[in-house]
N, C-alpha and C. Protein backbone atom coordinates (compact mmCIF):
# COMPACT_ATOMS: atom_id res chain seq x y z
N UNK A 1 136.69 132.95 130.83
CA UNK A 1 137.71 132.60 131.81
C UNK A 1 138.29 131.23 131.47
N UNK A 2 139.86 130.71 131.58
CA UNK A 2 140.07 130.16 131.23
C UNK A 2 139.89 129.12 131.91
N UNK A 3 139.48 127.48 132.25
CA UNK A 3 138.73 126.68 133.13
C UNK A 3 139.53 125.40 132.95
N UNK A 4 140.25 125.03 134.27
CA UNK A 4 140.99 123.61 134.40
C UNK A 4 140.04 122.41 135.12
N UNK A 5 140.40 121.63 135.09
CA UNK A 5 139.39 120.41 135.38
C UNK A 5 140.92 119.66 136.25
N UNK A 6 140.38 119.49 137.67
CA UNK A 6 141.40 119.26 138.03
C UNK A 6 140.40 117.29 138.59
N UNK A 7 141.30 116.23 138.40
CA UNK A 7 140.89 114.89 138.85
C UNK A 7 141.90 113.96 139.39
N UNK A 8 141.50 114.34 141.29
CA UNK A 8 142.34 113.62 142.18
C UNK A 8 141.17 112.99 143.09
N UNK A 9 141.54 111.63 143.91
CA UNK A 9 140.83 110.92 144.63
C UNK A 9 140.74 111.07 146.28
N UNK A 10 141.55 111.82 146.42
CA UNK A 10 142.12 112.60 147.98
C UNK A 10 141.57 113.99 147.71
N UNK A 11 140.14 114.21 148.86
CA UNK A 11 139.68 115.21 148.86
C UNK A 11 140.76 116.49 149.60
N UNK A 12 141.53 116.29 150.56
CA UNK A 12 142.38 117.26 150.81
C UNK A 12 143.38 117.49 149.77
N UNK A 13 144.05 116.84 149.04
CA UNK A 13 144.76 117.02 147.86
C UNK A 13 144.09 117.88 147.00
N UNK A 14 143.06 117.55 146.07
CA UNK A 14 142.22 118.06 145.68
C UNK A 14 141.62 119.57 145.38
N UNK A 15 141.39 119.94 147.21
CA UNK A 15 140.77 121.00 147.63
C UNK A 15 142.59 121.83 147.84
N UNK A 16 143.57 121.53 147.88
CA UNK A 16 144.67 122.13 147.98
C UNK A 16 145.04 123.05 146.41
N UNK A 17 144.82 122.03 145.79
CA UNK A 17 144.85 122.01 143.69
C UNK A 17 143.98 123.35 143.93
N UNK A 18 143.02 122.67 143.92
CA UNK A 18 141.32 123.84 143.67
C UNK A 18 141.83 125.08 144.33
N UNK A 19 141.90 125.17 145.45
CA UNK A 19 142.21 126.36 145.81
C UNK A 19 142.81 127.82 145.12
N UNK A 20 144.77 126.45 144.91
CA UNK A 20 145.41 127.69 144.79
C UNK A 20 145.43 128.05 143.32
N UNK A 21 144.17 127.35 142.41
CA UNK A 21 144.26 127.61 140.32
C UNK A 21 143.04 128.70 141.05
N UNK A 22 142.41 128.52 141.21
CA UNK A 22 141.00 129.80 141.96
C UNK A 22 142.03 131.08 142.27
N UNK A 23 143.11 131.07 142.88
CA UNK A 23 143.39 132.07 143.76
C UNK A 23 144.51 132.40 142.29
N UNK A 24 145.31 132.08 141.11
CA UNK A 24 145.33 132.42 140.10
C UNK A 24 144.53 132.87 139.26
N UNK A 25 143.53 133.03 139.43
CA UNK A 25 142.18 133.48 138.40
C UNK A 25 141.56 132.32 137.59
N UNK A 26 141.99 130.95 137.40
CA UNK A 26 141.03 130.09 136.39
C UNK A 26 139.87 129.76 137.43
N UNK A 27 139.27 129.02 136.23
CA UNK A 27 138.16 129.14 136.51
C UNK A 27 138.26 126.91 136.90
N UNK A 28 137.84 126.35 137.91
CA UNK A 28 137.86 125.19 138.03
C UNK A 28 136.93 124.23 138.49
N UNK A 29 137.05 122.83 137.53
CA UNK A 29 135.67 121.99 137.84
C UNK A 29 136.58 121.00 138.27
N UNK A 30 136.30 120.13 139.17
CA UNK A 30 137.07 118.42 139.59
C UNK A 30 135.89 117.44 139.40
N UNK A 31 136.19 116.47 139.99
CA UNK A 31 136.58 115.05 139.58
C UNK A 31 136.96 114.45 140.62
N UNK A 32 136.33 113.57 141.56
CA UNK A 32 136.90 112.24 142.32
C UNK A 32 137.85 111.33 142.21
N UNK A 33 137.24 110.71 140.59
CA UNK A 33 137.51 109.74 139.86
C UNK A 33 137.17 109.61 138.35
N UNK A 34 137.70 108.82 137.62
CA UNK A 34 138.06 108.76 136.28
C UNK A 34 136.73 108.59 135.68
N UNK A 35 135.87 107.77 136.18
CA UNK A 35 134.45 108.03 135.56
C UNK A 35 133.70 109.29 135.63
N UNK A 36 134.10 109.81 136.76
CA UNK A 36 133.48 111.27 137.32
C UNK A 36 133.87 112.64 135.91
N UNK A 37 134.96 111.82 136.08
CA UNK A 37 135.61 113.07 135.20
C UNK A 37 135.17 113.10 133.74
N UNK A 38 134.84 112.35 132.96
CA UNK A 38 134.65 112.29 131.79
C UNK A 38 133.03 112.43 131.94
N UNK A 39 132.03 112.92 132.62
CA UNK A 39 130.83 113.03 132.95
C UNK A 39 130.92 114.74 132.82
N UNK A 40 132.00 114.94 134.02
CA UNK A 40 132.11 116.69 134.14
C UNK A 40 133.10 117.19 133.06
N UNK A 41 133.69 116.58 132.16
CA UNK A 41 133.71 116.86 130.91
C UNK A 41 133.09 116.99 129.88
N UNK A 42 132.10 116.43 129.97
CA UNK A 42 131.11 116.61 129.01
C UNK A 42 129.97 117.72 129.14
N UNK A 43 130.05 118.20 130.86
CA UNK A 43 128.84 119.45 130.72
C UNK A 43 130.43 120.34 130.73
N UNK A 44 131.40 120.25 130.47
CA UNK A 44 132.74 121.28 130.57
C UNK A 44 133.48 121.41 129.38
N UNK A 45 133.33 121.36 127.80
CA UNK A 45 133.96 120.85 126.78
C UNK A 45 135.15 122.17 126.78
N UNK A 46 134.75 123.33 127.54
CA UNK A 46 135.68 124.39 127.60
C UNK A 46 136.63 124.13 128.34
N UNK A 47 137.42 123.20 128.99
CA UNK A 47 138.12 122.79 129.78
C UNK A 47 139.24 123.21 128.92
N UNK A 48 140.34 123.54 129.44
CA UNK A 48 141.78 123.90 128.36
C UNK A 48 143.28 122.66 128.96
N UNK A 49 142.76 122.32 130.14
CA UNK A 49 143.71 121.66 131.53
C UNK A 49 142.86 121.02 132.28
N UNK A 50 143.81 119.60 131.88
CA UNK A 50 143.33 118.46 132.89
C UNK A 50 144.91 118.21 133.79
N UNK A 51 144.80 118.40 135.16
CA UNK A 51 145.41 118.14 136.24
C UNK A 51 144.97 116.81 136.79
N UNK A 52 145.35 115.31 136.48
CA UNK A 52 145.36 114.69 136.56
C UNK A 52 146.08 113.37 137.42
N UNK A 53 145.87 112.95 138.39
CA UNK A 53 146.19 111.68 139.40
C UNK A 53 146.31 110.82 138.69
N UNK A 54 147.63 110.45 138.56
CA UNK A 54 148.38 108.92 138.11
C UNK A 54 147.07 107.30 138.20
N UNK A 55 147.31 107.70 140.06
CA UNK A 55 146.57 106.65 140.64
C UNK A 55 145.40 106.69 141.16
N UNK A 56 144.63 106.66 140.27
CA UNK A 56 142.62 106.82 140.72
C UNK A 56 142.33 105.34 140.64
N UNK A 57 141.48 105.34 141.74
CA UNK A 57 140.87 104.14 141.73
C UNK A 57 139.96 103.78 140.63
N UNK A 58 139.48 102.76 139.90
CA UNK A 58 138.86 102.27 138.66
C UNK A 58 139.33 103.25 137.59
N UNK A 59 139.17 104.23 136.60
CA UNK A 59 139.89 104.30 135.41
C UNK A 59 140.84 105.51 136.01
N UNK A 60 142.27 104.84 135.78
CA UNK A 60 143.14 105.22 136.23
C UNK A 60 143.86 106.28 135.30
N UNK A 61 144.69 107.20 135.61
CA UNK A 61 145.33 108.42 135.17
C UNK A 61 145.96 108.54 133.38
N UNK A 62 146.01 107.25 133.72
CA UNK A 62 146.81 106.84 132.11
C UNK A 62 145.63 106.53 131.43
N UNK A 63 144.55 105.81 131.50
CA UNK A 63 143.81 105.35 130.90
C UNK A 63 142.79 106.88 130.57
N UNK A 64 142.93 107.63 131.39
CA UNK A 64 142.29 108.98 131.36
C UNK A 64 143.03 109.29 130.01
N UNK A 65 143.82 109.83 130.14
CA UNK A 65 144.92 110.24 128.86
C UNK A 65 144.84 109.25 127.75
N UNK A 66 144.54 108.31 128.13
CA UNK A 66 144.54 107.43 126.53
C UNK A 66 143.01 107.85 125.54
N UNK A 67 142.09 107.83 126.80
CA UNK A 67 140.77 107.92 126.36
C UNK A 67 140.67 109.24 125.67
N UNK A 68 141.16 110.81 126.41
CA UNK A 68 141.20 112.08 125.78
C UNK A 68 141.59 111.59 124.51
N UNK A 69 142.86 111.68 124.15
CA UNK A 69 143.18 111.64 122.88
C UNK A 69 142.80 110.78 122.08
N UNK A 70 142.42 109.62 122.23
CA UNK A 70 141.35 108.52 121.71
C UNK A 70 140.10 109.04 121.06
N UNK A 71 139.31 110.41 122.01
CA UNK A 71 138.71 111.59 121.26
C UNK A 71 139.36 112.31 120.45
N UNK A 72 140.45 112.09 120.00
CA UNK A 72 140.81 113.90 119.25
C UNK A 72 141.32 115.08 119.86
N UNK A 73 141.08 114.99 120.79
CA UNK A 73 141.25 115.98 122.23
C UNK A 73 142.51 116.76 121.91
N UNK A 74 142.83 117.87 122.08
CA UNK A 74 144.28 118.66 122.21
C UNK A 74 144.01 118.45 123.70
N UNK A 75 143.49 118.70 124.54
CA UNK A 75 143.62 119.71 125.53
C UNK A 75 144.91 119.10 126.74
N UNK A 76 145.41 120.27 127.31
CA UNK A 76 146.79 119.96 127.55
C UNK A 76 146.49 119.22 129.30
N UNK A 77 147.18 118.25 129.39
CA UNK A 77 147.25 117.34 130.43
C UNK A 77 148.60 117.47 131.24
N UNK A 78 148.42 117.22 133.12
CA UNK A 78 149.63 117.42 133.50
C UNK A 78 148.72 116.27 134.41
N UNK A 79 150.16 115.43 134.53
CA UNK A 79 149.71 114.20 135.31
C UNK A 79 150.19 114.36 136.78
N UNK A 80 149.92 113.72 138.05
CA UNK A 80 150.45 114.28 139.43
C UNK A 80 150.58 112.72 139.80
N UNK A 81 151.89 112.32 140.70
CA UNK A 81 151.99 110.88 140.80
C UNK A 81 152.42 111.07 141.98
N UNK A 82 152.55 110.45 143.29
CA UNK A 82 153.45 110.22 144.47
C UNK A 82 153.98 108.91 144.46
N UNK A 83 154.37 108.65 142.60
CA UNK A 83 155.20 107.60 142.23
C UNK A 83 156.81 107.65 142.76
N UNK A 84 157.43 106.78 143.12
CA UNK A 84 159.24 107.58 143.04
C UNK A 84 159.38 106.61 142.18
């Protein structure tokens, strides 16, 4: 099954994400926060999609994305901001 890793800091946000990729058929692990996430990446290396929060408290959305590919990483990233 194909498995997204979704990492937002707003548990209702979050559980909104989770929901409706479940109710598409993937398969999904989250993430609080930016340390969290690279922990549940590592028992998750099958991850294909990181759904990712701009603004996480301590390692923040960008720094997430710098670090993936800093590994080598393909795996495809979509960032979520309530930037304007």
């Amino acid at each position: 099954m194909r498995k997204i890793m979704v990492i937002e800091d707003e548990a209702s946000i979050r559980s909104f994400i989770v929901i409706n990729l479940k109710r598409a058929g993937y398969a999904v692990v989250e993430a609080a926060s930016g340390e969290e996430a690279f922990d549940v990446w590592a028992q998750n290396p099958d991850v294909m999609l990181m759904v990712v929060d701009v603004m996480l408290p301590g390692i923040d959305g960008y720094e997430i994305c710098r670090r993936v590919r800093a590994r080598g990483s393909e795996v495809g990233i979509i960032m979520l901001t309530a930037r304007v």
